[in-house]
N, C-alpha and C. Protein backbone atom coordinates (compact mmCIF):
# COMPACT_ATOMS: atom_id res chain seq x y z
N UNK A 1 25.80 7.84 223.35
CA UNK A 1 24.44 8.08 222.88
C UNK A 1 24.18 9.58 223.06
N UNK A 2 23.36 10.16 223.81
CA UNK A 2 23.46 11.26 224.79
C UNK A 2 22.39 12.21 223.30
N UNK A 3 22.85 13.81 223.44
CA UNK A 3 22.61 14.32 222.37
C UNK A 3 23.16 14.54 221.33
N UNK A 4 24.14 13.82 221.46
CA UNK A 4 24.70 13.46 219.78
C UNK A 4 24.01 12.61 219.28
N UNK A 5 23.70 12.00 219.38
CA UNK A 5 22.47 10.68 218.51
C UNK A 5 21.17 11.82 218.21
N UNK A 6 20.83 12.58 219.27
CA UNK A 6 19.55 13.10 218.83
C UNK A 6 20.01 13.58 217.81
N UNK A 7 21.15 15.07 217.62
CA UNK A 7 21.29 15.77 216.42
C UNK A 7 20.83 14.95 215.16
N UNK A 8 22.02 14.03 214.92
CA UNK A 8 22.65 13.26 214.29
C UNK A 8 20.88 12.28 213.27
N UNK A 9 20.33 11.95 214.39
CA UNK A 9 18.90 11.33 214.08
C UNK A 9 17.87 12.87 213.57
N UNK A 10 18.11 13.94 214.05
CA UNK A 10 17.15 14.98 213.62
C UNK A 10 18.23 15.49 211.74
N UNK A 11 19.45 15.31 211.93
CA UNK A 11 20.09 15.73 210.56
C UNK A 11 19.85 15.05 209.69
N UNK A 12 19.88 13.41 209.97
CA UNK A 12 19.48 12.45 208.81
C UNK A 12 17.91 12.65 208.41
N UNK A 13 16.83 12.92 209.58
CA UNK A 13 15.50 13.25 209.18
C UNK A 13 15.83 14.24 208.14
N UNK A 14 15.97 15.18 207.79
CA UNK A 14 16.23 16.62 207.29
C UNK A 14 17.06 15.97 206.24
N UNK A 15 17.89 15.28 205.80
CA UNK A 15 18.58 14.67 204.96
C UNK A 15 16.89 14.15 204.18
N UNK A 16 17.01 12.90 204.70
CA UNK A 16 15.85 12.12 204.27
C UNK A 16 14.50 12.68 203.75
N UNK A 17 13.91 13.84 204.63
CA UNK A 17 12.74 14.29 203.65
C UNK A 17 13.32 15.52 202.90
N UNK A 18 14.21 15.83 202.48
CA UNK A 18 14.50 16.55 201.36
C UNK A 18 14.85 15.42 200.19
N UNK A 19 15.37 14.30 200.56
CA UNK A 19 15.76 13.53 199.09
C UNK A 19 14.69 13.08 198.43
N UNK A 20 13.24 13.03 199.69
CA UNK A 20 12.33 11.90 199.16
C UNK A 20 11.30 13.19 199.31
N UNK A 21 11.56 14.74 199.12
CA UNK A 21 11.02 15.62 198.58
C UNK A 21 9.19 15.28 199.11
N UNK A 22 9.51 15.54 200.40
CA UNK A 22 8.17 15.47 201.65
C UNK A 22 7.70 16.97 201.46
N UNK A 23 6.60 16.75 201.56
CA UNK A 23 6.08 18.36 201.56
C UNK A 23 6.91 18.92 203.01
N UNK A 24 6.61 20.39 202.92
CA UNK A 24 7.02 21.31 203.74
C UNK A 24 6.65 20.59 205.61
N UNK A 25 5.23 20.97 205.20
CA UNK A 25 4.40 20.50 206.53
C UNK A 25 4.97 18.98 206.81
N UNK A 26 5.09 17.65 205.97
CA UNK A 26 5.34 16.21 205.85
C UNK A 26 7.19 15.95 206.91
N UNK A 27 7.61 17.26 206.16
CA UNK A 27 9.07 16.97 206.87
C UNK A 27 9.21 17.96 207.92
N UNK A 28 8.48 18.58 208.30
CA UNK A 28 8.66 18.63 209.48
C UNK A 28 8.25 18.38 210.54
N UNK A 29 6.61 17.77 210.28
CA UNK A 29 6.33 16.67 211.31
C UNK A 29 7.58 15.34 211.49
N UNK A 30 7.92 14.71 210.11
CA UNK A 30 8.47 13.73 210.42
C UNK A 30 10.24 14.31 211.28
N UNK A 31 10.73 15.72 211.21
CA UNK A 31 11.43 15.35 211.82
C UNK A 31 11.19 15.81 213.66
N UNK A 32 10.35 16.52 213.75
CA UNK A 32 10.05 16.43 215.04
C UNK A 32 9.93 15.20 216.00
N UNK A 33 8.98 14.27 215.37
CA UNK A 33 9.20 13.03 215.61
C UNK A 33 10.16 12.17 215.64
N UNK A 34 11.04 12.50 214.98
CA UNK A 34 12.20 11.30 215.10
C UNK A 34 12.90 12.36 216.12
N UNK A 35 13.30 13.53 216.33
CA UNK A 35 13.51 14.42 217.78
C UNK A 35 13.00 13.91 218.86
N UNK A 36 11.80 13.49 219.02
CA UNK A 36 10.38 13.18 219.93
C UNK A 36 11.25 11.54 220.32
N UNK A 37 11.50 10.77 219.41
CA UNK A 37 11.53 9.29 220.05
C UNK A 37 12.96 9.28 220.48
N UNK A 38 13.79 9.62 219.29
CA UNK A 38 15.00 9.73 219.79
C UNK A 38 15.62 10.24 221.28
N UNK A 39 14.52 11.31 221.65
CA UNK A 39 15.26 11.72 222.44
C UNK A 39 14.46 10.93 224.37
N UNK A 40 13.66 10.39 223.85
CA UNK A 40 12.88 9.55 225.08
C UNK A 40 13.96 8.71 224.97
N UNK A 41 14.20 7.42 223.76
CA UNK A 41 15.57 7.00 224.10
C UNK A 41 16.44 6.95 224.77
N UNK A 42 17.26 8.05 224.59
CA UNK A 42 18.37 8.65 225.47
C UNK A 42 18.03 9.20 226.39
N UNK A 43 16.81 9.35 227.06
CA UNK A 43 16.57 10.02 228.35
C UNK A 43 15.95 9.36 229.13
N UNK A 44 15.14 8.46 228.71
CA UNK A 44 14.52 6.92 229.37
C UNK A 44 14.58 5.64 229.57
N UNK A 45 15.28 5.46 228.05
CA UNK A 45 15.83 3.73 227.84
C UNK A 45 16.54 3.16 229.10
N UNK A 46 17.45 3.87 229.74
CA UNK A 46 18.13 3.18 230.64
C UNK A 46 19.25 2.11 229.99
N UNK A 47 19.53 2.65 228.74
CA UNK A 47 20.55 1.48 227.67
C UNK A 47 21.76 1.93 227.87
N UNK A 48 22.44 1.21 227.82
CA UNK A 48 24.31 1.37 228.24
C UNK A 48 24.59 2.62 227.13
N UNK A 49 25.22 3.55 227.60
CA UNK A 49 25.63 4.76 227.11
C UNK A 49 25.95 4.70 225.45
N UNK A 50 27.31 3.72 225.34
CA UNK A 50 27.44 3.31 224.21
C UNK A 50 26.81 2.66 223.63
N UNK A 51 25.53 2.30 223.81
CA UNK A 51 24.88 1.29 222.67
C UNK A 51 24.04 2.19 221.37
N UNK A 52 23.56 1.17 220.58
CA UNK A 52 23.54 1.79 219.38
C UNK A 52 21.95 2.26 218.71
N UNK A 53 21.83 2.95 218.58
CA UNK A 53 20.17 3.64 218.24
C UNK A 53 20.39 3.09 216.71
N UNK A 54 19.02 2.74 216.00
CA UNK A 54 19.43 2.56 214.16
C UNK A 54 18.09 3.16 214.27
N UNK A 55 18.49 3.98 213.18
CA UNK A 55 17.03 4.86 212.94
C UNK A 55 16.57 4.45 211.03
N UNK A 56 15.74 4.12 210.94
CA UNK A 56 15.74 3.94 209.12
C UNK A 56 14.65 4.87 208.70
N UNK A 57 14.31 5.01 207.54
CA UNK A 57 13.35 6.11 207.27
C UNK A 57 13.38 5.89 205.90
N UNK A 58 11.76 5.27 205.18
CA UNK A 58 11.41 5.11 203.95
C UNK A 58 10.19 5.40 203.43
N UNK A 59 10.15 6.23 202.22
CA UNK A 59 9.08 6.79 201.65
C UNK A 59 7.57 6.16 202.07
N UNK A 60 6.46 6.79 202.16
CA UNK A 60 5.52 5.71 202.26
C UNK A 60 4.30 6.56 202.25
N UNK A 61 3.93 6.64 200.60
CA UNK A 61 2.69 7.31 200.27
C UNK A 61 3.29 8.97 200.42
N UNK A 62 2.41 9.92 200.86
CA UNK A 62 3.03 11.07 201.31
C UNK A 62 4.01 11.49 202.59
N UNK A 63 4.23 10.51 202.97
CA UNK A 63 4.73 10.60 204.27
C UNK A 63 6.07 9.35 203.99
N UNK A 64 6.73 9.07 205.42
CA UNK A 64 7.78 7.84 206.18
C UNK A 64 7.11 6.93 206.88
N UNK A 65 7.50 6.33 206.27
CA UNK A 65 8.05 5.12 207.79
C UNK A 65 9.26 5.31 208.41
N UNK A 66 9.15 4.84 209.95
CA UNK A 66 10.28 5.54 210.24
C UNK A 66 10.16 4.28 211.35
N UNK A 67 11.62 3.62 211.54
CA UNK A 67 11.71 2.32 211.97
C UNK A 67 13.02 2.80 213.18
N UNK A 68 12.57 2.28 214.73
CA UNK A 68 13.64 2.58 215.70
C UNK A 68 14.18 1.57 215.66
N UNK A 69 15.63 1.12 216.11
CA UNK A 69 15.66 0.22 217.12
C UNK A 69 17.01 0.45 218.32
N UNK A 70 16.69 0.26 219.28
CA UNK A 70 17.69 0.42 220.67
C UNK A 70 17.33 -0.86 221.54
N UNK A 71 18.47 -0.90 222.40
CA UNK A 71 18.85 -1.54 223.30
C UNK A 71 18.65 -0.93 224.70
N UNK A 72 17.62 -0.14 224.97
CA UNK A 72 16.64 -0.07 226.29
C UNK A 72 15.93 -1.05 226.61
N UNK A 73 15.49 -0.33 227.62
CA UNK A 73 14.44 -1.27 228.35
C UNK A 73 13.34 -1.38 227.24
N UNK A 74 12.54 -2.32 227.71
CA UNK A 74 10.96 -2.30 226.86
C UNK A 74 9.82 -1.20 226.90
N UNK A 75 9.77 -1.23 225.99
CA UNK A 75 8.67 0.16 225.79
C UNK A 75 8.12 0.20 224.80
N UNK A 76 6.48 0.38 225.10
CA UNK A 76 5.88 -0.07 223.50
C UNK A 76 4.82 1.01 223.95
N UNK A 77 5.18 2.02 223.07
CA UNK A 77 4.10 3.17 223.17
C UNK A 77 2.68 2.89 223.18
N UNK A 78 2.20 2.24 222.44
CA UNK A 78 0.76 1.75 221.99
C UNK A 78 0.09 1.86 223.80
N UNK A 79 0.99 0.80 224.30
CA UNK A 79 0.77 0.82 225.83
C UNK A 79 0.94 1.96 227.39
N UNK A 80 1.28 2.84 226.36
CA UNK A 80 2.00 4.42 227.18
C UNK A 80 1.06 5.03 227.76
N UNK A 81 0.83 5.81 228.72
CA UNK A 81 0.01 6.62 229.78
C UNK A 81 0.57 7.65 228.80
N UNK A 82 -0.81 8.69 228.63
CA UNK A 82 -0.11 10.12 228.33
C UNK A 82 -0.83 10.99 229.32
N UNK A 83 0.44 11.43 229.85
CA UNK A 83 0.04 11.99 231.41
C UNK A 83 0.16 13.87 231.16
N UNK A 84 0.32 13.85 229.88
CA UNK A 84 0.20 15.82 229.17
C UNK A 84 1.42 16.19 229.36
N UNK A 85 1.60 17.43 229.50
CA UNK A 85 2.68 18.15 228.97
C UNK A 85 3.51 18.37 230.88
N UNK A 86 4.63 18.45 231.21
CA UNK A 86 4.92 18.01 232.22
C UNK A 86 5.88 19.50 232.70
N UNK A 87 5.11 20.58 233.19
CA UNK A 87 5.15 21.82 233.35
C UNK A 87 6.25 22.14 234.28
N UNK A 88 6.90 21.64 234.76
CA UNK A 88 7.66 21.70 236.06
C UNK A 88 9.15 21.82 234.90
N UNK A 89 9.25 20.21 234.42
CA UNK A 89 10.43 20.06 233.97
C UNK A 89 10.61 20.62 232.44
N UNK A 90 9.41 20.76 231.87
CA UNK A 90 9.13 21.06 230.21
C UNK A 90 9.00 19.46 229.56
N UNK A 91 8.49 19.54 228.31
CA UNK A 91 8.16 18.30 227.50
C UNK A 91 7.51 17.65 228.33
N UNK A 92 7.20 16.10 227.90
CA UNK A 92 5.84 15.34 228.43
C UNK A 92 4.97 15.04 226.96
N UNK A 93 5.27 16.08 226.08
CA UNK A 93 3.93 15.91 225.21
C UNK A 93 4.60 14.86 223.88
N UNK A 94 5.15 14.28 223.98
CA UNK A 94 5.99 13.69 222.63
C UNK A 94 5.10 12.06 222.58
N UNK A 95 4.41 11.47 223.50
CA UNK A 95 3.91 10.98 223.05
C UNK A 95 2.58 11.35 222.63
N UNK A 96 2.30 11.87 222.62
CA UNK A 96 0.70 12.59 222.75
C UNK A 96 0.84 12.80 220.72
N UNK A 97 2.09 13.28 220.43
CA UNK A 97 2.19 14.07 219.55
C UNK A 97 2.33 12.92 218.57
N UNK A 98 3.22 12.10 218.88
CA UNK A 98 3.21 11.00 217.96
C UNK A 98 2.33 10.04 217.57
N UNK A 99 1.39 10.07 218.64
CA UNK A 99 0.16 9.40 218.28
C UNK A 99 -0.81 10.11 217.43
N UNK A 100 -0.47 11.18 217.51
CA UNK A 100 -1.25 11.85 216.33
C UNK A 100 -0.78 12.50 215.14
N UNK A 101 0.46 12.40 215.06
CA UNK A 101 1.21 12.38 214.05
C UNK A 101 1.69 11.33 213.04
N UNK A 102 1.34 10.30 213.72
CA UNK A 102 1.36 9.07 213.18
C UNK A 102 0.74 7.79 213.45
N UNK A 103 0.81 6.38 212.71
CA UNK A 103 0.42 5.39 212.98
C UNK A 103 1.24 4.47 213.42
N UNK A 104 1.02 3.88 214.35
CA UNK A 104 1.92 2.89 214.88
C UNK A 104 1.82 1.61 214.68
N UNK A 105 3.00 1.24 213.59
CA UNK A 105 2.47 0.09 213.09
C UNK A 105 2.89 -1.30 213.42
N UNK A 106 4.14 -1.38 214.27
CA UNK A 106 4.47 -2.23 215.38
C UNK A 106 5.67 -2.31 216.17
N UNK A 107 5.19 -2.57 217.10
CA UNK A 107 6.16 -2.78 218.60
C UNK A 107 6.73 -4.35 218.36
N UNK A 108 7.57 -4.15 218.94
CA UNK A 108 8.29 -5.78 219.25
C UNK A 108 9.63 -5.79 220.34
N UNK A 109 10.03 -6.63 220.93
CA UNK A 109 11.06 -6.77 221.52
C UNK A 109 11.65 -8.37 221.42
N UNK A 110 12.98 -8.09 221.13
CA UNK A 110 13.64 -9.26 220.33
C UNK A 110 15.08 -9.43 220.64
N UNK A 111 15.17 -10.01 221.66
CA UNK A 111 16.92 -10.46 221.84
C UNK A 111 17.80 -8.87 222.11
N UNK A 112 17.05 -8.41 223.62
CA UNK A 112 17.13 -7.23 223.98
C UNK A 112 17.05 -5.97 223.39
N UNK A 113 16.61 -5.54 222.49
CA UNK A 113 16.52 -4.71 221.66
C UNK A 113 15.00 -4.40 221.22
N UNK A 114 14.38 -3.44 221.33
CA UNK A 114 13.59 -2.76 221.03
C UNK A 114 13.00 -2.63 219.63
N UNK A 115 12.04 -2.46 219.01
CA UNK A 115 12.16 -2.04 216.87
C UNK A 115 11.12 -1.50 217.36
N UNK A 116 10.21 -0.25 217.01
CA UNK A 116 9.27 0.34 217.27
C UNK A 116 9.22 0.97 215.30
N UNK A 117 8.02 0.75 214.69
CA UNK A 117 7.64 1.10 213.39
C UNK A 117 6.57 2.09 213.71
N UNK A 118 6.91 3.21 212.78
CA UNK A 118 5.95 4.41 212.64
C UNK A 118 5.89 5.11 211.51
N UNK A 119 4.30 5.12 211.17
CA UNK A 119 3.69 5.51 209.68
C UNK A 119 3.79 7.03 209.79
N UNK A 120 4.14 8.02 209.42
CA UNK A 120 3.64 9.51 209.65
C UNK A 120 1.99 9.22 208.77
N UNK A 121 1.31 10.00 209.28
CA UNK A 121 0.04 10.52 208.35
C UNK A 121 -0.24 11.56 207.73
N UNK A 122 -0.88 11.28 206.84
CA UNK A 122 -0.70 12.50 205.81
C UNK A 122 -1.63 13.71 206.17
């Protein structure tokens, strides 16, 4: 997993809103965000090294949907403390950001695995 998944999830963003021709501002919120979850993932999930992140990403109005799923622990942002920006270590603010970068349109957990759905806004 590690930061090869992040790249790899920030290259396909960058893939993805150039094919589906996102405005300037549109793709690069959306790929910060998929940076932003991806990388809580791999730094929080607590999921066996090798397991597998699926990231999907489909047009939706001016913006993505942008669909996780991993094999971490449970975590459903909706329910997240945002405790600010976390000055000591850096970052902290990625949920803060995604909640306002987007809509969250559902959490679930299903036969260990995680799916977290997110609207960008326009």
């Amino acid at each position: 997993m590690g930061d090869r998944a992040v790249a790899r999830a920030i290259a396909f963003a960058r893939r993805f809103a150039e094919t589906a021709r996102l405005s300037s501002d549109a793709a690069d919120r959306l790929v910060v965000v998929v940076e932003e979850w991806a990388a809580n993932i791999v730094e929080h999930s607590a999921a066996v090294p090798a397991s597998l992140i699926v990231l999907t990403l489909e047009r939706a109005g001016d913006g993505a949907r942008i669909t996780f799923t991993d094999a971490g622990v449970a975590f459903d942002p909706r329910d997240a403390e945002d405790d600010g920006p976390n000055l000591e270590r850096g970052g902290g603010a990625g949920i803060a950001l995604i909640r306002s970068w987007c809509e969250i349109e559902s959490y679930r957990r299903r036969s260990g695995r995680n799916r977290l759905v997110l609207r960008s806004k326009s």
